[in-house]
Protein backbone atom coordinates (compact mmCIF):
# COMPACT_ATOMS: atom_id res chain seq x y z
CA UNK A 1 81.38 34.66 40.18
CA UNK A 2 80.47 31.37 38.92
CA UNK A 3 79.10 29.00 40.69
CA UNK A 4 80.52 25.01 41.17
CA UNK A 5 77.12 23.57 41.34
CA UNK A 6 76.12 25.59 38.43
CA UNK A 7 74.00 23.22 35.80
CA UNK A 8 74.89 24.81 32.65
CA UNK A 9 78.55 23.54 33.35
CA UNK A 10 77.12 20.22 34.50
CA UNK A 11 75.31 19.54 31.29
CA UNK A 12 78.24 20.29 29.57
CA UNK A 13 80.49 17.42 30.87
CA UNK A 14 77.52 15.14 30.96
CA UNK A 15 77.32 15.96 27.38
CA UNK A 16 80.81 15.22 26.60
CA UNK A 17 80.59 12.01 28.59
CA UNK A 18 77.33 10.67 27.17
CA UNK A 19 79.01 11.08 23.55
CA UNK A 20 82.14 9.01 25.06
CA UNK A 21 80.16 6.56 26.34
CA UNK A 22 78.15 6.07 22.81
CA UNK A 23 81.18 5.86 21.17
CA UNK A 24 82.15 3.28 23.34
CA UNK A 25 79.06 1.40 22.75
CA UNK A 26 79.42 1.39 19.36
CA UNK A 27 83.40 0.21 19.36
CA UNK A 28 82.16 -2.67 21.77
CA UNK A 29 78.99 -3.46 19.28
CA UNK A 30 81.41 -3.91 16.51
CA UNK A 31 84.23 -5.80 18.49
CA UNK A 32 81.68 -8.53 19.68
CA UNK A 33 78.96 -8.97 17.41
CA UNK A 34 80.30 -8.51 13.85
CA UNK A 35 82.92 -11.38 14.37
CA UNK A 36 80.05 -13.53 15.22
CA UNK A 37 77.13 -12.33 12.96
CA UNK A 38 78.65 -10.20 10.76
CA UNK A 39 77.78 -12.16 7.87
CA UNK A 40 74.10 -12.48 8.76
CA UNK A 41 73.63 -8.95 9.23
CA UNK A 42 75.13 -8.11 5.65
CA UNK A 43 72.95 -10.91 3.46
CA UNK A 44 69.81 -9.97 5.81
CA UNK A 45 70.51 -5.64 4.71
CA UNK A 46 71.44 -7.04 0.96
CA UNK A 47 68.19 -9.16 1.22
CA UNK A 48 66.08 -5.63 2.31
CA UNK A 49 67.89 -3.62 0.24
CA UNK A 50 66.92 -5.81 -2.65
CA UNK A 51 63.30 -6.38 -2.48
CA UNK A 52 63.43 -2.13 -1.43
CA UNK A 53 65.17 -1.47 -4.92
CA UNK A 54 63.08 -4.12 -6.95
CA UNK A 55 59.86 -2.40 -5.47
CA UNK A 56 61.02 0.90 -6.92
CA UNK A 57 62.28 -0.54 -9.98
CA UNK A 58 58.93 -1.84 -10.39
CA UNK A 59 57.24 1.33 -9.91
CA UNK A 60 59.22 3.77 -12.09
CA UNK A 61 58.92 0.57 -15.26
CA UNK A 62 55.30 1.30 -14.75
CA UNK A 63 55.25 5.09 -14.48
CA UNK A 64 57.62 5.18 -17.54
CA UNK A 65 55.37 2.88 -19.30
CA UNK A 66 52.37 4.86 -19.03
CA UNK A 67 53.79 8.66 -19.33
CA UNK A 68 55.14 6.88 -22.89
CA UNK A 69 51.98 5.68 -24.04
CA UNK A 70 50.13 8.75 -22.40
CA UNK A 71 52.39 11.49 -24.40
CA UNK A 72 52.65 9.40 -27.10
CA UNK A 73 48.97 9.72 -27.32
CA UNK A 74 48.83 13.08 -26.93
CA UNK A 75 51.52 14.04 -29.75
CA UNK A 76 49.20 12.25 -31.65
CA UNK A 77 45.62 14.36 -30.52
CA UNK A 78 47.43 17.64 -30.05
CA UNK A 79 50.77 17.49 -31.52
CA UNK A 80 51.99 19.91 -28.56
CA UNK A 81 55.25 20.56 -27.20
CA UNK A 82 53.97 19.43 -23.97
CA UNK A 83 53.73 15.33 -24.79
CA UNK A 84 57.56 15.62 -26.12
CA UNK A 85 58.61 16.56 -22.48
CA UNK A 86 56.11 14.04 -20.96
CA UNK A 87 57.73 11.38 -23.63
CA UNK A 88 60.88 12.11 -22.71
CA UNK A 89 60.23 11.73 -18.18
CA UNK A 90 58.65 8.47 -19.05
CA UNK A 91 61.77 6.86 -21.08
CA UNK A 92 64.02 8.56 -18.29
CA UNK A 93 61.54 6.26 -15.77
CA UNK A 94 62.33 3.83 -17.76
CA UNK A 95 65.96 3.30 -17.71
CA UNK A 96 65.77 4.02 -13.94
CA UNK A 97 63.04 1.49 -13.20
CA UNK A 98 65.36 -0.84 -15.48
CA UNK A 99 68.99 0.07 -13.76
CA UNK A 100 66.84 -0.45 -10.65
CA UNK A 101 65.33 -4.24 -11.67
CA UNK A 102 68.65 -5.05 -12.83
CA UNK A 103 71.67 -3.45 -11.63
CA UNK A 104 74.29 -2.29 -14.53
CA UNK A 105 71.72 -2.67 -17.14
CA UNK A 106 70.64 0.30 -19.15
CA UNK A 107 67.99 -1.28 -20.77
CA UNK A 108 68.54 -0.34 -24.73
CA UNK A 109 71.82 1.58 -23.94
CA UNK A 110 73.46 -2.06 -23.25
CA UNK A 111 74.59 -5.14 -25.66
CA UNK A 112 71.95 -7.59 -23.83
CA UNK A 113 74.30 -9.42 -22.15
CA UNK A 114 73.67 -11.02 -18.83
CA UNK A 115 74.96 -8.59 -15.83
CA UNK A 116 77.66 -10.74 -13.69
CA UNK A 117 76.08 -11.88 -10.17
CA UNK A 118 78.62 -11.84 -7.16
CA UNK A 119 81.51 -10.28 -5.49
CA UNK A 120 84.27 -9.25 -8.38
């Protein structure tokens, strides 16, 4: 026989209801404060997202820089199969750290026009 003041059926609907009542909070998060500061919240995130994706930009330019020069150097000294492949991960770093810096741009893979800023 089961028991009404069993816990295992008490979790259960506390479950249920803590779910419901999350989803609620979320609903009433949305109804009152994006009308207000909506627009704050979306150029603040852009404004992270940006200096996040410039960072990383940054850092695969610079990886892809050196793994060029560094297999370039050693096709030159050993003239292995090896320095093709790392040739080939540093220009692949460096169209990513490129589409990264500037969004749209493929580096040498574009016409070297300016990418168009704003909503479109």
């Amino acid at each position: 026989m089961s028991n009404p003041n069993d816990s295992r059926g008490f979790r259960n609907k506390k479950g249920g209801s803590s779910i419901l009542w999350v989803f609620f909070g979320i609903i009433g998060f949305l109804g009152f404060f994006f009308p207000f500061f909506g627009g704050n919240l979306r150029y603040t995130t852009g404004t992270h997202l940006s200096r996040i994706f410039t960072l990383a930009g940054t850092v695969c330019s610079t990886l892809g820089i050196i793994l060029l020069a560094w297999g370039f150097l050693m096709l030159i000294c050993t003239q292995s199969f090896k320095s093709l492949k790392i040739m080939l991960f540093g220009f692949f770093l460096l169209l990513l750290g490129s589409f990264f810096l500037e969004p749209g741009n493929l580096g040498v893979i574009t016409d070297g026009k300016a990418v168009p800023k704003g909503y479109h």
